[in-house]
N, C-alpha and C. Protein backbone atom coordinates (compact mmCIF):
# COMPACT_ATOMS: atom_id res chain seq x y z
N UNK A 1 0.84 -1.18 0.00
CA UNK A 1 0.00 0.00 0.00
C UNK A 1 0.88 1.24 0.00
N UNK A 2 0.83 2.35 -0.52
CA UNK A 2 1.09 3.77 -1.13
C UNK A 2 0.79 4.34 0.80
N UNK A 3 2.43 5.06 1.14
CA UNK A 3 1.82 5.85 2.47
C UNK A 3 1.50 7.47 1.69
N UNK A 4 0.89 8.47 2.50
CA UNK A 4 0.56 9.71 2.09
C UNK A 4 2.05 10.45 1.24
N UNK A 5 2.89 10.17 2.18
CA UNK A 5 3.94 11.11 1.67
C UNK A 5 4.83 9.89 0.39
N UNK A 6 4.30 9.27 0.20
CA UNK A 6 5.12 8.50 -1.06
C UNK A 6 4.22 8.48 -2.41
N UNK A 7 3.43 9.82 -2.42
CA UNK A 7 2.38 9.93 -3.48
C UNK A 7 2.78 11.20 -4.42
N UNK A 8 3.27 10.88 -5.48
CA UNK A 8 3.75 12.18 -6.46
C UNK A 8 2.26 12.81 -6.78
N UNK A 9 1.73 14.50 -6.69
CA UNK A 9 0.53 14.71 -7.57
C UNK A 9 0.91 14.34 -8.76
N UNK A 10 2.15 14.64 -9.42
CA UNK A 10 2.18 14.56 -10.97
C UNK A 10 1.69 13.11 -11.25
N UNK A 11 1.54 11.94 -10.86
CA UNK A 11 0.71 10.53 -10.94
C UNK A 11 -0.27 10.52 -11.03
N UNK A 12 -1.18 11.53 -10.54
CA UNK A 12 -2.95 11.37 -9.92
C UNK A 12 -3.87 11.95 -11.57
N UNK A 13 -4.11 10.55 -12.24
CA UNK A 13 -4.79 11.34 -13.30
C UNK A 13 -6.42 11.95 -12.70
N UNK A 14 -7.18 12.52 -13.63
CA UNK A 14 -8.27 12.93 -13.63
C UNK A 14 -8.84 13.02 -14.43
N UNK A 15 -10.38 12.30 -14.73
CA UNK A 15 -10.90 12.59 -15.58
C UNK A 15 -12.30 13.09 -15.50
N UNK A 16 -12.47 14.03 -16.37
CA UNK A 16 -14.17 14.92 -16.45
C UNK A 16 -15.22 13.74 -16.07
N UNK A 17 -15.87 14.15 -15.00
CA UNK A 17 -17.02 13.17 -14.79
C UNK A 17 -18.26 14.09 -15.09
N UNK A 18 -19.47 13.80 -15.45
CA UNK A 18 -20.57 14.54 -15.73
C UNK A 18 -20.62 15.91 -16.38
N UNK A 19 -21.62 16.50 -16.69
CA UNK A 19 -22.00 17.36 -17.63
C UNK A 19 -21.29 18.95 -16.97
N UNK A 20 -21.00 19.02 -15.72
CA UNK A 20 -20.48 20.47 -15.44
C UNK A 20 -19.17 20.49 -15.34
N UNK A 21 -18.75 21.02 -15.65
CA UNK A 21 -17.56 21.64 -15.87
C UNK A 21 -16.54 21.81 -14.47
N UNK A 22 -15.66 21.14 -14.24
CA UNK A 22 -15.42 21.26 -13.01
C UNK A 22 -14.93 20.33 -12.17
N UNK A 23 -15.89 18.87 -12.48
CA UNK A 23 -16.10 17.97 -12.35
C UNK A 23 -15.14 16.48 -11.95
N UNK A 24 -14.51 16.43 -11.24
CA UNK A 24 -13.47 14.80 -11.77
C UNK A 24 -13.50 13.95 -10.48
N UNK A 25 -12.85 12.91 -11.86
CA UNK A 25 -12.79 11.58 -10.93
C UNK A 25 -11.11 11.11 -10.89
N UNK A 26 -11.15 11.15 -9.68
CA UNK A 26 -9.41 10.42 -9.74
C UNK A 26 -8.50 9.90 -9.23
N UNK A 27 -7.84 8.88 -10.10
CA UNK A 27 -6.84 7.82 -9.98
C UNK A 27 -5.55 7.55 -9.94
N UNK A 28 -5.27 6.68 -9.67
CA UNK A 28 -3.33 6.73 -9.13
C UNK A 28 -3.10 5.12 -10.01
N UNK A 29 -2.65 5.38 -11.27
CA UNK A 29 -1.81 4.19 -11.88
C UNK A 29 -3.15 3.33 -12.23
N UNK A 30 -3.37 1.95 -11.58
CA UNK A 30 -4.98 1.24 -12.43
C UNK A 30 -6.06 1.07 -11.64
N UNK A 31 -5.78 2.30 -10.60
CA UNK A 31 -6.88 2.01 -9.75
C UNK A 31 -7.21 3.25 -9.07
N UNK A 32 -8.04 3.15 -7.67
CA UNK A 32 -8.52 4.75 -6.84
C UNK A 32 -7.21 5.17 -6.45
N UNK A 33 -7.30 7.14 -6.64
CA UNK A 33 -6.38 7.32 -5.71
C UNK A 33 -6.46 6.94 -4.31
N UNK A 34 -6.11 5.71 -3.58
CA UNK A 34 -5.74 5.45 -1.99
C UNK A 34 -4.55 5.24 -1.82
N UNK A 35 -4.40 5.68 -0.58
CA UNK A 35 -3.28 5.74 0.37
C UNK A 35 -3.74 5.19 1.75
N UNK A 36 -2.64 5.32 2.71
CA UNK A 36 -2.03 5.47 3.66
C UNK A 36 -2.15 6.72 4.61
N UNK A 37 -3.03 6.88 5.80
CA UNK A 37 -2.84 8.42 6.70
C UNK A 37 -1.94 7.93 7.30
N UNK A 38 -1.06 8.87 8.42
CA UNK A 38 -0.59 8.36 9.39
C UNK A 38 -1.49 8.53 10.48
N UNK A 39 -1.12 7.80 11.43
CA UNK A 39 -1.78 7.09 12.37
C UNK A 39 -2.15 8.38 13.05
N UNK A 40 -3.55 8.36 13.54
CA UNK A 40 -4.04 9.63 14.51
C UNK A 40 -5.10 9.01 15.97
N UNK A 41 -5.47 9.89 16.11
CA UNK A 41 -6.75 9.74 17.22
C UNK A 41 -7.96 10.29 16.90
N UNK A 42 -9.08 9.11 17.25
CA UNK A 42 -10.44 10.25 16.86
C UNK A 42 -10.91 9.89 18.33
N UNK A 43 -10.98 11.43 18.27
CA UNK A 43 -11.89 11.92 20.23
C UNK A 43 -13.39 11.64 20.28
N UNK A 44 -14.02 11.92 19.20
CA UNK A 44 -15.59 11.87 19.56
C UNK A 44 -16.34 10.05 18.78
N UNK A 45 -15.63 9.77 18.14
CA UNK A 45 -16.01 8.49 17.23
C UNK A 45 -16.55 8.93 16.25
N UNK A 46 -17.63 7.89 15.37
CA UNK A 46 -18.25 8.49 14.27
C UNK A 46 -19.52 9.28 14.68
N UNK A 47 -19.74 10.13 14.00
CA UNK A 47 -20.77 11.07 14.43
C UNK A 47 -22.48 10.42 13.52
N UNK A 48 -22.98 11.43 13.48
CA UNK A 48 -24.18 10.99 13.25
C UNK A 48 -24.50 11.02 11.41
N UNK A 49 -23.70 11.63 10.71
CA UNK A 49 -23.65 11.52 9.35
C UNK A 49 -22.99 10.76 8.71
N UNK A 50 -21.87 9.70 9.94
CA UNK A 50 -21.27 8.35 9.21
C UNK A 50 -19.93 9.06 9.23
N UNK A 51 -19.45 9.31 9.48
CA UNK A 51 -18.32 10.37 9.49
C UNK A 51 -17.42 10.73 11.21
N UNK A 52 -16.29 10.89 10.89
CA UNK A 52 -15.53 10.70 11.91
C UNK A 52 -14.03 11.70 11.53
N UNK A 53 -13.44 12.10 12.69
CA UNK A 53 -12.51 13.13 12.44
C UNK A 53 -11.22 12.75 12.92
N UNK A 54 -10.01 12.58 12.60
CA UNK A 54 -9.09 11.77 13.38
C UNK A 54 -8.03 13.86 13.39
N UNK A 55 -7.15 13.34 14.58
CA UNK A 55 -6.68 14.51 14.96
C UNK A 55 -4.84 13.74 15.38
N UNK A 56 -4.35 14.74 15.67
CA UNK A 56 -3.00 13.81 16.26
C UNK A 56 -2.15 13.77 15.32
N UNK A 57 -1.67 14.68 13.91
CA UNK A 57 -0.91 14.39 12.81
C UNK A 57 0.36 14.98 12.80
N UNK A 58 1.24 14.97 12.17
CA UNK A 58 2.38 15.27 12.68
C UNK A 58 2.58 16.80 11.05
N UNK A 59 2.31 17.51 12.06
CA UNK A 59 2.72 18.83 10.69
C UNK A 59 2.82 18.64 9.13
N UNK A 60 3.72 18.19 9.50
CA UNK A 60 4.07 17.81 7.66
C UNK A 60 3.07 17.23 6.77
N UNK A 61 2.21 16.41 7.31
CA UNK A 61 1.32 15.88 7.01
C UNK A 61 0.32 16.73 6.69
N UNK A 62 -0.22 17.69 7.72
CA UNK A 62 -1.19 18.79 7.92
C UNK A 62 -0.82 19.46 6.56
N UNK A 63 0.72 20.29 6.36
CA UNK A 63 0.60 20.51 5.17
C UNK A 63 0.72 20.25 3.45
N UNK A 64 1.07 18.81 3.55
CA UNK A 64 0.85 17.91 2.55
C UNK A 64 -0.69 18.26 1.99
N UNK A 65 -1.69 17.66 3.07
CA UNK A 65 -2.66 17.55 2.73
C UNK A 65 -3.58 19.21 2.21
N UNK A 66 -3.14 20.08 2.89
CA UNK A 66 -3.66 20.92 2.20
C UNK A 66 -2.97 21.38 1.29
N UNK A 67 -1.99 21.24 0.35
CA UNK A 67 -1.53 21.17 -1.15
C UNK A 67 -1.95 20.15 -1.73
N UNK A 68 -2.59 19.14 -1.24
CA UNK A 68 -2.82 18.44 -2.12
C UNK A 68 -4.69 18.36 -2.18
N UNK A 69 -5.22 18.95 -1.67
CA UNK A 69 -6.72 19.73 -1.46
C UNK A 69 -6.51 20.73 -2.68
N UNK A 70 -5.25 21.36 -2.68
CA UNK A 70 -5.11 22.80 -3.26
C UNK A 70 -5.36 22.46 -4.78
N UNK A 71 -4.51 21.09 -4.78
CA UNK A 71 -4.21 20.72 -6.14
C UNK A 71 -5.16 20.28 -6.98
N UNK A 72 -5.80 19.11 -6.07
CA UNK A 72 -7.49 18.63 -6.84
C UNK A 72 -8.09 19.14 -7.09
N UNK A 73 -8.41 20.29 -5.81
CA UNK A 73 -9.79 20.95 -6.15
C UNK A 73 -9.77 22.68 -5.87
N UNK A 74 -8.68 23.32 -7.27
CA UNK A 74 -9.08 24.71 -6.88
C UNK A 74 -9.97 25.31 -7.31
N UNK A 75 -11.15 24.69 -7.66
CA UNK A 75 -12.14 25.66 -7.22
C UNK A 75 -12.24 26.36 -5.91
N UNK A 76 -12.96 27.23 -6.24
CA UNK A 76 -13.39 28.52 -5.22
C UNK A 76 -15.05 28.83 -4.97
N UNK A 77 -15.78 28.44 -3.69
CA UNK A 77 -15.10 28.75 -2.62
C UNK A 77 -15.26 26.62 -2.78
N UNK A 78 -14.09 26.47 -1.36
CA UNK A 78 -13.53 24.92 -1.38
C UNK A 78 -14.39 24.78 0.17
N UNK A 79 -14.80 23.62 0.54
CA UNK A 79 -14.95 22.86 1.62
C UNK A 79 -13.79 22.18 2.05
N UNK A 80 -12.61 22.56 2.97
CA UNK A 80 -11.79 21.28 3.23
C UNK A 80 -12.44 20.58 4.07
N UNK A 81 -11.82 19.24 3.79
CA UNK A 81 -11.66 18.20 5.12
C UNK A 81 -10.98 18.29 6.19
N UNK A 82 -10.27 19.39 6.03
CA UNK A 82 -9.10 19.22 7.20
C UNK A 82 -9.78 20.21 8.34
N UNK A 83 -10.16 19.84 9.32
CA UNK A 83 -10.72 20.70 10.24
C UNK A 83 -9.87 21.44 11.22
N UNK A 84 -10.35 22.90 11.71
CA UNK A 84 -9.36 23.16 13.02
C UNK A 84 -10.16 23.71 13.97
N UNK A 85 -10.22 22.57 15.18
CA UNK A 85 -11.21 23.11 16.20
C UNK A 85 -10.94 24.40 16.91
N UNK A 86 -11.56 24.57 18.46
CA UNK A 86 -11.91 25.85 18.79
C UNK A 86 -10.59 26.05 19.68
N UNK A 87 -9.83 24.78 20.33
CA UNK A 87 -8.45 25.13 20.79
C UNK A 87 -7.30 25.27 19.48
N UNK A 88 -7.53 24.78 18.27
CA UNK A 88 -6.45 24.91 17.00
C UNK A 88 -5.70 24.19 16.81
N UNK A 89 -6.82 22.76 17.03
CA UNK A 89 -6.39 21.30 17.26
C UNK A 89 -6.75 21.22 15.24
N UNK A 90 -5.40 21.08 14.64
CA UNK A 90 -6.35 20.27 12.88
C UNK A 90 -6.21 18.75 13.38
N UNK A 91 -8.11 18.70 12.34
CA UNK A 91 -8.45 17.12 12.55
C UNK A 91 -8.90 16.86 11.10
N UNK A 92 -9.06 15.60 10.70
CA UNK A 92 -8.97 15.27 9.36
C UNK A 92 -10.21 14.67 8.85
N UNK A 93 -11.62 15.46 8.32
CA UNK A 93 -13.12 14.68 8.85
C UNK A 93 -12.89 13.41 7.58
N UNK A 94 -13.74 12.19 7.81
CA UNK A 94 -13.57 11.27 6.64
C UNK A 94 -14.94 10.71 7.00
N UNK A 95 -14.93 10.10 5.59
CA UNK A 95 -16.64 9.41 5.36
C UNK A 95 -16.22 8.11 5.90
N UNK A 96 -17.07 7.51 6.52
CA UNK A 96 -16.98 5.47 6.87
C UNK A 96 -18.61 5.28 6.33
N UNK A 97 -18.06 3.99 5.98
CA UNK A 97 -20.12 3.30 5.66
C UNK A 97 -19.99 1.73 5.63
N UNK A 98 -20.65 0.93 5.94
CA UNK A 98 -20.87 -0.49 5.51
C UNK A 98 -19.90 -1.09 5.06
N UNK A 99 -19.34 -0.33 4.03
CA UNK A 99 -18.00 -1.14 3.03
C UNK A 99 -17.04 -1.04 3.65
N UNK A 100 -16.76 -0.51 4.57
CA UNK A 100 -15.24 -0.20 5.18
C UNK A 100 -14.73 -1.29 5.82
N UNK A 101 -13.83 -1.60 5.64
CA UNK A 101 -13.21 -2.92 6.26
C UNK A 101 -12.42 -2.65 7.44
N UNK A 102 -12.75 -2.85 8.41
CA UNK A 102 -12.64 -3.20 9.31
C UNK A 102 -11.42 -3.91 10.48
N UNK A 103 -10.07 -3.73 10.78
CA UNK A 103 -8.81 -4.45 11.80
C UNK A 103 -8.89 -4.00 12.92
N UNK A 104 -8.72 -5.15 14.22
CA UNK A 104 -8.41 -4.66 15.39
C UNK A 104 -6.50 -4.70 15.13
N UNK A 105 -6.42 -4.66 16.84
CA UNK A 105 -4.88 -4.22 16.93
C UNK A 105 -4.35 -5.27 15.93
N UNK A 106 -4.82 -6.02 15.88
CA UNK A 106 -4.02 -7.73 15.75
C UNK A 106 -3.61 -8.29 13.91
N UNK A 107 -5.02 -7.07 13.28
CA UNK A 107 -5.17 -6.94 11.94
C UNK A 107 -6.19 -8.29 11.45
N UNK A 108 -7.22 -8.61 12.31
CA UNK A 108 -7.71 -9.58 12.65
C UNK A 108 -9.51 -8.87 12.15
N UNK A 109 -9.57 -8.67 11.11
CA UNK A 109 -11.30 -8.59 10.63
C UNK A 109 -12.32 -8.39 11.88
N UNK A 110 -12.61 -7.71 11.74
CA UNK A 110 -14.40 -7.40 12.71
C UNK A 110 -14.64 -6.60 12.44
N UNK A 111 -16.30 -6.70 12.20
CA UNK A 111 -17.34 -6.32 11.63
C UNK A 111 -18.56 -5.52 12.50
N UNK A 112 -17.56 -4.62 13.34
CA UNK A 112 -19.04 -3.78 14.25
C UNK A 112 -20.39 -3.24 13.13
N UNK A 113 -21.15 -2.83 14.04
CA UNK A 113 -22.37 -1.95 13.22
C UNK A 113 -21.51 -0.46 13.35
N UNK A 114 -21.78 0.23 12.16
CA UNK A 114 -21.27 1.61 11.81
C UNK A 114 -22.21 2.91 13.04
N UNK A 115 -21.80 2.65 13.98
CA UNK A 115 -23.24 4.14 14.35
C UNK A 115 -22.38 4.85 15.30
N UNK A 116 -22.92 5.90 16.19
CA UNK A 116 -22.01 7.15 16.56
C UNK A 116 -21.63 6.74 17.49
N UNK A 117 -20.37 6.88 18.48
CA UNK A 117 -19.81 6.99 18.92
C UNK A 117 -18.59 5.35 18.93
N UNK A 118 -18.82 4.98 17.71
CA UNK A 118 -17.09 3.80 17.33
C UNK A 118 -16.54 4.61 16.99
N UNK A 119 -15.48 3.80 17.48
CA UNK A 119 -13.73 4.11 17.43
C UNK A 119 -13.34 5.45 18.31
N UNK A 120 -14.59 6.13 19.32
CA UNK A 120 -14.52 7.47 20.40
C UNK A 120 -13.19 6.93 21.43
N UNK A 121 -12.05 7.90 20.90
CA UNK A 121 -10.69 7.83 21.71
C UNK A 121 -10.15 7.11 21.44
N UNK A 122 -9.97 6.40 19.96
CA UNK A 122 -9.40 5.19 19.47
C UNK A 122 -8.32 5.45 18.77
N UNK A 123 -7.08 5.25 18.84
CA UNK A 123 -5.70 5.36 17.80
C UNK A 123 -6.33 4.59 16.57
N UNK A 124 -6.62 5.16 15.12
CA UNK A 124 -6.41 4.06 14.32
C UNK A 124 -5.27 4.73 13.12
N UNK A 125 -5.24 3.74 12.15
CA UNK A 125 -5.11 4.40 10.91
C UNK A 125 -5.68 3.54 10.04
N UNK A 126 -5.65 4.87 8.91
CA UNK A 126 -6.91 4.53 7.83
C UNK A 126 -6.22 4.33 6.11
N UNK A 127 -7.09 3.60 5.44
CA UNK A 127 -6.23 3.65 4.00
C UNK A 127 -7.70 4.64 3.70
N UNK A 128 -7.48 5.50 3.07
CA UNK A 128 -8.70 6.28 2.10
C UNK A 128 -8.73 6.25 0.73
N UNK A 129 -9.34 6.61 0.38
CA UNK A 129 -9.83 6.70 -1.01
C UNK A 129 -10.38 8.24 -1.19
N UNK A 130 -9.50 8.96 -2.37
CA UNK A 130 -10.81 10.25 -2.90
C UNK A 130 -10.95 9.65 -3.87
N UNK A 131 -11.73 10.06 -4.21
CA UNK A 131 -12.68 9.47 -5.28
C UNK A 131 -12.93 10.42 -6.25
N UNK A 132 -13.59 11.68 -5.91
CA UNK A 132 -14.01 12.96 -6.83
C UNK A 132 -14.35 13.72 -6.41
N UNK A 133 -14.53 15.46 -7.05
CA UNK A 133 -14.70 16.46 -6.03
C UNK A 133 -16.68 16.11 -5.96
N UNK A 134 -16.71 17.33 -5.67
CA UNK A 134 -18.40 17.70 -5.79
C UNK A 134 -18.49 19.28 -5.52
N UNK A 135 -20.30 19.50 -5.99
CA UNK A 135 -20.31 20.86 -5.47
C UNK A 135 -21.83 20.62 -4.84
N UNK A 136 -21.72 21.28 -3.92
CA UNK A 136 -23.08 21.10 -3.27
C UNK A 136 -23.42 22.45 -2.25
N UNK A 137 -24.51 22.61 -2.24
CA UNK A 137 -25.09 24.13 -1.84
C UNK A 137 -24.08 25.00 -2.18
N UNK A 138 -23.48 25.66 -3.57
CA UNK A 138 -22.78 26.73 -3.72
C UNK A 138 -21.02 26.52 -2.83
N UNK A 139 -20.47 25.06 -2.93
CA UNK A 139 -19.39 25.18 -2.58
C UNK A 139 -18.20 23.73 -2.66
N UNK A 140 -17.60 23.71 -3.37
CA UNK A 140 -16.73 22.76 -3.76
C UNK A 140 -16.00 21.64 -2.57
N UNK A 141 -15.58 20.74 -2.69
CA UNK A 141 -15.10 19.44 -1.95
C UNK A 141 -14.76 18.14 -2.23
N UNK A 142 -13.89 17.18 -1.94
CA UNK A 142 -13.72 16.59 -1.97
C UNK A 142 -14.41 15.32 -1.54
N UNK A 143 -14.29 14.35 -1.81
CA UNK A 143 -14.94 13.23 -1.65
C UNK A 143 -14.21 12.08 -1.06
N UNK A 144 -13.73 11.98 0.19
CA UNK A 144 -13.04 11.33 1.54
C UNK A 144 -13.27 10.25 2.02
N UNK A 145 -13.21 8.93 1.36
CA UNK A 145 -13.96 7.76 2.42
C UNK A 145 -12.88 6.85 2.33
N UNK A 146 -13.05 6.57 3.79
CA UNK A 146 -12.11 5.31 4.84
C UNK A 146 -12.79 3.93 3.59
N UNK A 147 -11.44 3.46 3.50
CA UNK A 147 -11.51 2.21 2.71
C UNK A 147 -11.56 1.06 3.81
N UNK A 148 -10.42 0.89 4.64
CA UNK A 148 -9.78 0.41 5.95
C UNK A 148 -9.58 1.04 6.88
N UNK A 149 -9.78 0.79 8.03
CA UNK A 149 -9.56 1.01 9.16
C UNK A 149 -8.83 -0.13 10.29
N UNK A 150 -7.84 0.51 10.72
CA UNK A 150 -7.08 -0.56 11.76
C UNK A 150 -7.31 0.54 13.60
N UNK A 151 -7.90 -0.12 13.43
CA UNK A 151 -8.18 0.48 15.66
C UNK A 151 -7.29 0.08 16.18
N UNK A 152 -6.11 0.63 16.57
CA UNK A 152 -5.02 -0.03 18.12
C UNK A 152 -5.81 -0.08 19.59
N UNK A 153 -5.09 -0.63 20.29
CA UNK A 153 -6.40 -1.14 21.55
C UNK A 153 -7.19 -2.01 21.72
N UNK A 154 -8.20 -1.74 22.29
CA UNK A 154 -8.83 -2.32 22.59
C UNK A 154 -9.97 -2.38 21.77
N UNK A 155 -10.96 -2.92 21.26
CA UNK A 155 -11.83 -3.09 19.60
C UNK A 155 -13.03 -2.29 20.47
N UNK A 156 -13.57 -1.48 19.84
CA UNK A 156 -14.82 -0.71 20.55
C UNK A 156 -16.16 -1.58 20.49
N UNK A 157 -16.26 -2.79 19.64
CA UNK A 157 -16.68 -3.62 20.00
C UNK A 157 -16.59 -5.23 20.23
N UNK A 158 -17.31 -6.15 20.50
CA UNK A 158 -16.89 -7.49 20.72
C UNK A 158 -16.73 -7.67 18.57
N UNK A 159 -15.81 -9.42 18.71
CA UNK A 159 -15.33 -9.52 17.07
C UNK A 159 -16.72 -10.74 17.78
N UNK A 160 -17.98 -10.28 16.19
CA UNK A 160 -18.89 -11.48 16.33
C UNK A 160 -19.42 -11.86 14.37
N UNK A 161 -18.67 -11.56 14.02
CA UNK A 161 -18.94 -11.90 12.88
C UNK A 161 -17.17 -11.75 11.96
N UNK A 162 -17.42 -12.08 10.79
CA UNK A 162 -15.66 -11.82 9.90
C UNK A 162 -16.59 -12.19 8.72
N UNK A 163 -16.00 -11.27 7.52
CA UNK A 163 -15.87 -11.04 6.13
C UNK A 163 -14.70 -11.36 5.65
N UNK A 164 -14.43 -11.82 4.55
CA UNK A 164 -12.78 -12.34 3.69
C UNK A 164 -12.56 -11.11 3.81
N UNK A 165 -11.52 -11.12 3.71
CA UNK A 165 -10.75 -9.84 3.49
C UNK A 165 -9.43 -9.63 3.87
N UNK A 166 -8.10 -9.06 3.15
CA UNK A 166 -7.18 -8.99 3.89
C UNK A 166 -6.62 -7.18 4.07
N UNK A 167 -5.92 -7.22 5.46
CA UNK A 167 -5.60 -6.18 6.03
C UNK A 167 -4.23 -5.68 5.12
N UNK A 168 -4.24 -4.57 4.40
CA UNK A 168 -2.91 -3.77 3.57
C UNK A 168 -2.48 -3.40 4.29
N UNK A 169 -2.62 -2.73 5.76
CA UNK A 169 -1.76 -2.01 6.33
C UNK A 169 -0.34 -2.27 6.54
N UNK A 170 0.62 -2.05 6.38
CA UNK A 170 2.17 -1.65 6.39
C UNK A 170 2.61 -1.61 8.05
């Protein structure tokens, strides 16, 4: 698996998706652009829109990612992902849903139910996927979803089910 900082933009093609102008979808070599975050903390878990914010990154990273926000999607005005709370903590919001696969510490498959408050105070790291921008109510963004997830610790819930699947993490 590709970590964040071993990703050239000059690699990331794009191509026009739909009728407006503006529009793309895009890829790294024969497949989604995914990567590698480095490892963070999410304080509150997933919230109520399926979505979750990991915090804890080490600078460089912080500004990787917003050049590479800059790069996909300069449209104007932009929605980042990269959040900065009310102490001037940046946290990194990302989509989770159903498909997301799932490692405890061990890299060992489980299959919780997706609802708010998993992975609240959990070290993980994530492989993501963008996928494509969007525009929605008058304002541009990216499109952010957790492919994988590996939780260190303790699993926020019991392992009662497993899907095939194997763990990329590095």
């Amino acid at each position: 698996m590709v970590f964040w900082n071993e990703i050239n933009t000059r690699d990331i093609d794009w191509n026009q998706i739909g009728k407006e102008d503006g529009r793309w979808k895009y890829t790294l070599g024969d497949g989604p652009l995914r990567f590698q975050l480095p490892r963070g903390t999410c304080t509150w878990g997933v919230g109520a829109y399926k979505s979750l914010q990991i915090s804890n990154f080490d600078p460089k990273f912080i500004a990787w990612w917003k050049e590479l926000e800059n790069q996909l999607c300069p449209q104007e005005p932009f929605n980042s992902n990269m959040r900065v709370s009310s102490d001037g903590t940046p946290s990194l919001r990302l989509k989770i849903d159903e498909s997301t696969y799932i490692f405890d510490q061990n890299s060992k498959q489980i299959t919780p139910g997706i609802e708010e408050g998993l992975f609240k105070g959990q070290d993980l790291s994530c492989l993501i996927d963008i996928d494509s921008n969007y525009f929605f109510k008058g304002t541009w963004g990216l499109t952010v979803r957790v492919f994988q997830v590996k939780c260190y610790g303790s699993p926020a819930e019991p392992e009662t089910e497993f899907k095939k699947g194997a763990c990329a993490f590095l």
